[in-house]
Protein backbone atom coordinates (compact mmCIF):
# COMPACT_ATOMS: atom_id res chain seq x y z
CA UNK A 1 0.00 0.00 0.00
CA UNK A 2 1.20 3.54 -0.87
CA UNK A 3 1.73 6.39 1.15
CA UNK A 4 -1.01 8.00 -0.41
CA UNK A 5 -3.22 5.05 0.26
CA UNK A 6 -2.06 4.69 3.86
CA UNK A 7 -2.86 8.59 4.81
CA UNK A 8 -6.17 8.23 3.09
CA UNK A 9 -7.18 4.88 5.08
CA UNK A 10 -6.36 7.22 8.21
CA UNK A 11 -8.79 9.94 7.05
CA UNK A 12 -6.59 12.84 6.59
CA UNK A 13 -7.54 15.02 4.54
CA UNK A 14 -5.88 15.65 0.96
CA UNK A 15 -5.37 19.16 -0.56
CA UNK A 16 -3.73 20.40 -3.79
CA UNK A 17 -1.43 23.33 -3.71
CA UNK A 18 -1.90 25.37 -6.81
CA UNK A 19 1.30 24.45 -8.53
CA UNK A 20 -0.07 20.66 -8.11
CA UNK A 21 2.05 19.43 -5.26
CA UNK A 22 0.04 17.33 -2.76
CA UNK A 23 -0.23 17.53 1.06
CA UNK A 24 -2.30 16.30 3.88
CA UNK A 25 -3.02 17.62 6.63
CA UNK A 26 -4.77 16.10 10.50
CA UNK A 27 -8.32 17.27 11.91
CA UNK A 28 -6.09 20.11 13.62
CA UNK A 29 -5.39 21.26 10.56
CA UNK A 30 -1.71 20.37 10.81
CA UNK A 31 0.84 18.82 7.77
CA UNK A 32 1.48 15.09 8.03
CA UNK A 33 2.54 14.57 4.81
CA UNK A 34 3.71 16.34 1.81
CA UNK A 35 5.20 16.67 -1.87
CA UNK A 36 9.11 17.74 -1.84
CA UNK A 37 9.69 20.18 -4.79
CA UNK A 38 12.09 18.88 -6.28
CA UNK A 39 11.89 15.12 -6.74
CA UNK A 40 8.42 15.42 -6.13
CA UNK A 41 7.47 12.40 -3.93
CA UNK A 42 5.10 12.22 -1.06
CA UNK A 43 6.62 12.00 2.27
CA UNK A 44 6.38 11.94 5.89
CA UNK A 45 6.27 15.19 7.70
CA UNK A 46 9.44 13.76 9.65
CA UNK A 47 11.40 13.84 6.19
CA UNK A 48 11.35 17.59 6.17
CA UNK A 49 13.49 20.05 8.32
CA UNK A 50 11.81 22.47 10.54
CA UNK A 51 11.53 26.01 9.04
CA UNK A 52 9.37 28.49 10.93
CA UNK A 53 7.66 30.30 7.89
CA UNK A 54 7.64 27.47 5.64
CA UNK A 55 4.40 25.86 4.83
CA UNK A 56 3.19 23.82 7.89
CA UNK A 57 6.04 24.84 9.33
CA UNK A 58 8.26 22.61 7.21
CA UNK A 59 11.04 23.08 4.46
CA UNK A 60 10.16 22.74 0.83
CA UNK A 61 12.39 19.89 0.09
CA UNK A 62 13.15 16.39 1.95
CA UNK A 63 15.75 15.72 3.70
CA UNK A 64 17.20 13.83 1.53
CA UNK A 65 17.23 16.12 -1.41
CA UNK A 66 18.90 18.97 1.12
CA UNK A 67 21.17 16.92 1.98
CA UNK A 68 22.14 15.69 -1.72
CA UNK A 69 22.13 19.25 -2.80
CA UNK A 70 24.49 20.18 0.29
CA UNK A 71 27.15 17.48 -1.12
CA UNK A 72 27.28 18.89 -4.35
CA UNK A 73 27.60 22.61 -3.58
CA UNK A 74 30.92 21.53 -1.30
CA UNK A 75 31.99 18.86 -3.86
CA UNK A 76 32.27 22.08 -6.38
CA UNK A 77 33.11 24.48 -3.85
CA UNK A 78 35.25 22.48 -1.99
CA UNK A 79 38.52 24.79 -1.35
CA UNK A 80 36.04 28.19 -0.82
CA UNK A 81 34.38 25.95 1.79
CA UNK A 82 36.97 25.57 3.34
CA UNK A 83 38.44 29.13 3.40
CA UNK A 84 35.41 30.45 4.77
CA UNK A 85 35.30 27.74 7.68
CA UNK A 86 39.08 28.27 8.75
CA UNK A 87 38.39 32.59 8.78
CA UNK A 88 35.58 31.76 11.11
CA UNK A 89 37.20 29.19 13.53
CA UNK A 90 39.69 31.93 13.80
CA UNK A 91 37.45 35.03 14.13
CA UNK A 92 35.79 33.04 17.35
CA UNK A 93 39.22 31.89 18.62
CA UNK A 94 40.91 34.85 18.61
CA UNK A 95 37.62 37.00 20.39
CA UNK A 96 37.71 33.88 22.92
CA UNK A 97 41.22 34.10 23.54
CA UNK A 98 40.69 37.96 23.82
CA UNK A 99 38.15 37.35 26.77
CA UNK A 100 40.31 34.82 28.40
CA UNK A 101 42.96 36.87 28.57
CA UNK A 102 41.02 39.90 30.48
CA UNK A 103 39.05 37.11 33.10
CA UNK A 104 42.65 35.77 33.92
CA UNK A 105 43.97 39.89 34.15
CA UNK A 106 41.04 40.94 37.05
């Protein structure tokens, strides 16, 4: 049995966004299950990462797509990646060592 089939055995209710993507939601009116955007497949509300002003309070694409999308973007990116996460380790290392330095001074 689908997804589909399963929600629909449970009585939630199905609703059609207006670009087509499909999501249903409980008798509280909150999103159990939905279509990601970009593979387009209906899943679990659990697949999604929270995001406050997303609709129902969830991402537009799984999990899984988010985190296929991260891999790429550092695969290409790699060395700038990298660059960016060193300046910041020490940024905060150098203010924490500042801060240190006037605790151990009082």
């Amino acid at each position: 049995m689908s997804l589909r089939e399963e929600l629909l055995a449970q009585e939630y209710d199905e609703r059609t966004k207006p670009r087509g993507f499909v999501y249903f939601t409980d008798a509280d009116g909150q999103v159990v299950a939905k279509t990601c955007r970009k593979c387009r497949e209906l899943k679990q509300a659990e697949n999604y990462h929270y995001k406050s002003d997303g609709f129902g309070q969830l991402g537009p694409y799984c999990k899984v797509c988010v985190s296929d999308r991260d891999r790429e973007y550092y695969v290409t990116n790699r060395e700038r990646v990298k660059r960016v996460k060193n300046a910041y380790y020490h940024r905060k290392r150098s203010k924490q060592l500042s801060l240190n330095l006037f605790r151990n001074s009082e």
